[in-house]
N, C-alpha and C. Protein backbone atom coordinates (compact mmCIF):
# COMPACT_ATOMS: atom_id res chain seq x y z
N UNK A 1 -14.93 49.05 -36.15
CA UNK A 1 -14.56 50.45 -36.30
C UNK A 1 -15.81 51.25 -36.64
N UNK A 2 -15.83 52.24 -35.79
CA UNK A 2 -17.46 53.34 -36.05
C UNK A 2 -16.86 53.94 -37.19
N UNK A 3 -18.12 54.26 -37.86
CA UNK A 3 -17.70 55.61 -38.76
C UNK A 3 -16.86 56.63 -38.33
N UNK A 4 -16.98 57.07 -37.07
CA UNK A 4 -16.16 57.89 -36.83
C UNK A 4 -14.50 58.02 -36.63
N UNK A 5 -14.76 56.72 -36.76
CA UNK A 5 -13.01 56.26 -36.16
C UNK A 5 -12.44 55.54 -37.81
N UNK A 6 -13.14 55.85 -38.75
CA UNK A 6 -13.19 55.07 -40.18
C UNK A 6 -11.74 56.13 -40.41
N UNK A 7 -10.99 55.03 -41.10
CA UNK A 7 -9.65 55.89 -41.54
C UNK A 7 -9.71 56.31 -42.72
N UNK A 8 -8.78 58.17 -42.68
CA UNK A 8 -9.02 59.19 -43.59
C UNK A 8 -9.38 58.39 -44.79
N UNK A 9 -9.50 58.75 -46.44
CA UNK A 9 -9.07 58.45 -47.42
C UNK A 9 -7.54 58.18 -47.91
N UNK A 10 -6.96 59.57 -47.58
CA UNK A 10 -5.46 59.35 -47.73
C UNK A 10 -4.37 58.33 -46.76
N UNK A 11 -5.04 57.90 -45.83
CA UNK A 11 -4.56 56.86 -44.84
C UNK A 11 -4.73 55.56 -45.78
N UNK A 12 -6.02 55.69 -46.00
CA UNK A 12 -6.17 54.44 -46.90
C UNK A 12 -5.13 54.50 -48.13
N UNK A 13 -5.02 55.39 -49.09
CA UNK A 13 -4.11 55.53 -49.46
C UNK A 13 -3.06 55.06 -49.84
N UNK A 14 -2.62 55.48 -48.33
CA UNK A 14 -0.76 55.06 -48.26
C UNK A 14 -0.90 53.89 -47.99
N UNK A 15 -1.76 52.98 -47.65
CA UNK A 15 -1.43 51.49 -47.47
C UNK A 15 -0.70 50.90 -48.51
N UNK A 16 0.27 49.96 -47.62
CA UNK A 16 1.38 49.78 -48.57
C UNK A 16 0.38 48.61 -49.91
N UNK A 17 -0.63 47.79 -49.17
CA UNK A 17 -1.48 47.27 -50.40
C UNK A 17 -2.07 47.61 -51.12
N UNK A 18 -2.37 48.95 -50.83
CA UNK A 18 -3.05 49.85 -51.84
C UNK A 18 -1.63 50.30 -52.83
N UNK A 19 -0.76 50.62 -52.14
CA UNK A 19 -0.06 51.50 -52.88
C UNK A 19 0.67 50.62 -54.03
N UNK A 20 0.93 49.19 -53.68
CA UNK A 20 1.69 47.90 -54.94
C UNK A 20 0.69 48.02 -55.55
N UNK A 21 -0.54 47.66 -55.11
CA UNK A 21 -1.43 46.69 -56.50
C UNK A 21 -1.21 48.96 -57.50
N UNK A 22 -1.68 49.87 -57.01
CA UNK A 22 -1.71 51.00 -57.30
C UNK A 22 -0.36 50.96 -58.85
N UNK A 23 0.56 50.70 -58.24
CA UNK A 23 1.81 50.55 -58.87
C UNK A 23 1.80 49.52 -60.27
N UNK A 24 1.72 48.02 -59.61
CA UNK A 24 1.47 46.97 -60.96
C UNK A 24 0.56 47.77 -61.84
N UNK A 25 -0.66 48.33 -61.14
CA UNK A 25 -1.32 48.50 -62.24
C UNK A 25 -1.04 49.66 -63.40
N UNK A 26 -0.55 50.76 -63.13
CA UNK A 26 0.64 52.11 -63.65
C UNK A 26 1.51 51.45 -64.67
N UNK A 27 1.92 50.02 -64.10
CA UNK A 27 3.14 49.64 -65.07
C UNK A 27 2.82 49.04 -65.95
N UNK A 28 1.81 48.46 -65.73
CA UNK A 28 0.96 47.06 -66.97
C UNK A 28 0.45 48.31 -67.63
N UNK A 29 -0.93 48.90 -67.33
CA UNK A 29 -1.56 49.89 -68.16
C UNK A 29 -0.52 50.75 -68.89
N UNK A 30 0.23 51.66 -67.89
CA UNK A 30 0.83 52.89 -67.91
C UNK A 30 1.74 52.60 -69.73
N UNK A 31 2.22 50.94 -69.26
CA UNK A 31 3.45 50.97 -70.12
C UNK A 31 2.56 50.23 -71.63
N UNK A 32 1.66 49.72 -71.16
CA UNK A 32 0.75 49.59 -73.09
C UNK A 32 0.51 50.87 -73.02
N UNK A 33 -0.25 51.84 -72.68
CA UNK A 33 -0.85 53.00 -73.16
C UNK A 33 0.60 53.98 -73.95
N UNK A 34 1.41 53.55 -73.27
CA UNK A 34 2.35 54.44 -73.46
C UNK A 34 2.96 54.10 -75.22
N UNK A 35 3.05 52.41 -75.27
CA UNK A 35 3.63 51.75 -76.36
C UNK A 35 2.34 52.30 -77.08
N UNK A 36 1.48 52.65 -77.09
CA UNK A 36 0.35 52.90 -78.04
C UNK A 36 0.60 54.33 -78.68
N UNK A 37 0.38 54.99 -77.91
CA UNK A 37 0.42 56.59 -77.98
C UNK A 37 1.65 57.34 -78.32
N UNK A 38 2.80 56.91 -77.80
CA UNK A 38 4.13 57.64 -78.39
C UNK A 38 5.19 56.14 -78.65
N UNK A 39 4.94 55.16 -78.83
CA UNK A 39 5.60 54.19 -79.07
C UNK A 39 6.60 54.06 -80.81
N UNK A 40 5.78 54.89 -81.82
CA UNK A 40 6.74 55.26 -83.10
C UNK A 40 7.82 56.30 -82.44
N UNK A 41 7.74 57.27 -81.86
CA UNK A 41 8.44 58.51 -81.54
C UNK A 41 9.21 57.59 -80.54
N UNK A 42 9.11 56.72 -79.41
CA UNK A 42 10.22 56.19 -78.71
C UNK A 42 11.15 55.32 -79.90
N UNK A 43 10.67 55.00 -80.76
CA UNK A 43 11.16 54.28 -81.65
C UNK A 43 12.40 54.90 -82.36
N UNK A 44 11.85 56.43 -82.97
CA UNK A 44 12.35 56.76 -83.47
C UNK A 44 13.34 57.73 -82.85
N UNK A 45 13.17 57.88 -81.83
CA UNK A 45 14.17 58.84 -80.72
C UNK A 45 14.01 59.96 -80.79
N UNK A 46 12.58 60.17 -81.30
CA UNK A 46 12.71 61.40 -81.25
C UNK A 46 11.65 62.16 -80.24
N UNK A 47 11.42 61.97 -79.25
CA UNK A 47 10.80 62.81 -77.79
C UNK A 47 11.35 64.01 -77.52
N UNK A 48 10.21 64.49 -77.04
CA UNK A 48 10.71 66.05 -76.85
C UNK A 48 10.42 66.08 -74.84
N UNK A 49 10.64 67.11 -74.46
CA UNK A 49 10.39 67.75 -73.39
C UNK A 49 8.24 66.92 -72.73
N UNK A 50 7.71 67.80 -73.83
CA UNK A 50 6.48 68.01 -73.56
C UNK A 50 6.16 66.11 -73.64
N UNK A 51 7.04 65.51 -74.47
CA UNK A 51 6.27 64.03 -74.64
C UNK A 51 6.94 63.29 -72.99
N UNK A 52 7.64 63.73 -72.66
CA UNK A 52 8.17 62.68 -71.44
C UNK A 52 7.04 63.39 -70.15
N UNK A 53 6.90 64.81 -70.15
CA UNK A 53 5.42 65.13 -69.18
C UNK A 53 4.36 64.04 -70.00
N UNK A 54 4.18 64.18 -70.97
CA UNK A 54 2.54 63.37 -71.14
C UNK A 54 2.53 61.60 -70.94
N UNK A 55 4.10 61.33 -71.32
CA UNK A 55 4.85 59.89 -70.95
C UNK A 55 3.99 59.42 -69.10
N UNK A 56 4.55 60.70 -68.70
CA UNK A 56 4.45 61.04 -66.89
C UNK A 56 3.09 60.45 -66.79
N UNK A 57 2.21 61.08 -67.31
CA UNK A 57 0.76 61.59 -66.79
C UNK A 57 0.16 60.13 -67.59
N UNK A 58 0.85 59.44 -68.75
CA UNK A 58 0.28 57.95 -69.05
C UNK A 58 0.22 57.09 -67.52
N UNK A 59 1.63 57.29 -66.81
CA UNK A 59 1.48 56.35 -66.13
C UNK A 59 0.83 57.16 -64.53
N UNK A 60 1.13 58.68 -64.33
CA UNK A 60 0.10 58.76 -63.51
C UNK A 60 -1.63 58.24 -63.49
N UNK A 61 -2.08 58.59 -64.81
CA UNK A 61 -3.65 58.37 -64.37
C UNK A 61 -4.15 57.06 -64.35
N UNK A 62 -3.40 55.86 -64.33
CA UNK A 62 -4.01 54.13 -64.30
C UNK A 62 -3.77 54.27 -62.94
N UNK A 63 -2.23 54.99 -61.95
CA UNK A 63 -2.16 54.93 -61.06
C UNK A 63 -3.29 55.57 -60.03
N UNK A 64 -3.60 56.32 -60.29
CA UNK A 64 -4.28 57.37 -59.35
C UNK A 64 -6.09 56.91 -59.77
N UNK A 65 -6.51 56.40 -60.59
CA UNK A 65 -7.84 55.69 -60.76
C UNK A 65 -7.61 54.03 -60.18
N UNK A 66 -6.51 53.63 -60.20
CA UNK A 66 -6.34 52.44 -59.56
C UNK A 66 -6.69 52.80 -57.78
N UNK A 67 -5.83 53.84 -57.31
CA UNK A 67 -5.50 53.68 -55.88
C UNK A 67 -7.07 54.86 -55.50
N UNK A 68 -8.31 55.19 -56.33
CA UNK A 68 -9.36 55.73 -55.90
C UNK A 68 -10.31 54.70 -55.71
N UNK A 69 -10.03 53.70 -57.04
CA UNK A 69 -11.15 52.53 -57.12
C UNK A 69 -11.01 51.48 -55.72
N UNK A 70 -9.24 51.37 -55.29
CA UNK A 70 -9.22 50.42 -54.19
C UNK A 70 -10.06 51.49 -52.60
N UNK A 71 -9.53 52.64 -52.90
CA UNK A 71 -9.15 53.08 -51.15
C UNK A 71 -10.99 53.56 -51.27
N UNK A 72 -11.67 53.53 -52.71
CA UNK A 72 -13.54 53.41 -52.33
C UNK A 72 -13.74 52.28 -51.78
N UNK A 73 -13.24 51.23 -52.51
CA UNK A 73 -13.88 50.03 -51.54
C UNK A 73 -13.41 49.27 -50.56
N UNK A 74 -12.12 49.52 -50.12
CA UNK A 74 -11.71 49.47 -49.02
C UNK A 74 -12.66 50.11 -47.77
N UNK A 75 -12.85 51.77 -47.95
CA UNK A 75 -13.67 52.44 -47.14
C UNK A 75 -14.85 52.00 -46.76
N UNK A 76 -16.15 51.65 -48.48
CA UNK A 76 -17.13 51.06 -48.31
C UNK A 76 -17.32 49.68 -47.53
N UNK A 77 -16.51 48.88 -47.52
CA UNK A 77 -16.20 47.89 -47.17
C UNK A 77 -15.77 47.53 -45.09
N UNK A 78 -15.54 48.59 -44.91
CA UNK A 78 -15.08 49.20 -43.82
C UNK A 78 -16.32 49.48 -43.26
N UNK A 79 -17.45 50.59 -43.90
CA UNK A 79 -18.23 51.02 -43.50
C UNK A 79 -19.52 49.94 -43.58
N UNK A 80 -19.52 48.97 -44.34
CA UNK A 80 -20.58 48.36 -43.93
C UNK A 80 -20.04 47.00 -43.18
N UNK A 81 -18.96 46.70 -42.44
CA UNK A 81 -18.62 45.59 -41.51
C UNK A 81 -19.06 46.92 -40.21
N UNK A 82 -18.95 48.25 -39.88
CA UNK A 82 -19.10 48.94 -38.84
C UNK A 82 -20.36 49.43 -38.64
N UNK A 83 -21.15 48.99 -39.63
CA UNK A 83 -22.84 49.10 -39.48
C UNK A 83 -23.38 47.68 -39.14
N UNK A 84 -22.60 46.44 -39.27
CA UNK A 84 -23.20 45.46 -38.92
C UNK A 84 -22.97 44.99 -38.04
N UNK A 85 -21.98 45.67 -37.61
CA UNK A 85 -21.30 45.20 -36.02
C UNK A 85 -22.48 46.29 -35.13
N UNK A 86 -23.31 46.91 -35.10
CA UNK A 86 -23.16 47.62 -34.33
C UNK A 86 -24.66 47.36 -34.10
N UNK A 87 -24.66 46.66 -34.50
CA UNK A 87 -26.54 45.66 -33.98
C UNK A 87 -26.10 45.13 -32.87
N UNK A 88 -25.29 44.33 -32.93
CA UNK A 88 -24.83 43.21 -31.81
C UNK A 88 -24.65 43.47 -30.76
């Protein structure tokens, strides 16, 4: 594959292997960070509005640094098998 024909970022993305390991990792991280940070207040039942958004955004950001770290080296990885092919 030339660089030029190298698929988007967001193609990479949606790969469904990007998108599981993306996931396990949201749930492992997402759900310690979460037991860390509001884990007395789930305890105690007492969550509000604003704690189930920041609940959200625990398990968005392992997800979304997970599925940047894969779909970089997926790409990189991509891009240097299409520089070495292209001696030959």
């Amino acid at each position: 594959m030339t660089a030029a024909k190298q698929a988007s970022w967001l193609e990479v993305a949606r790969r469904r292997d990007v998108v599981l390991r993306a996931l396990r990792v949201a749930a492992v991280v997402g759900t310690l960070l979460c037991a860390i940070n509001h884990g007395d207040r789930l305890l105690a039942g007492t969550l509000g509005f604003r704690d189930g958004l920041k609940i959200a955004l625990t398990y968005l950001v392992p997800y979304a640094v997970s599925t940047y770290a894969a779909v970089g080296a997926l790409r990189a990885e991509a891009q240097r098998g299409a520089s070495s092919s292209v001696g030959r």
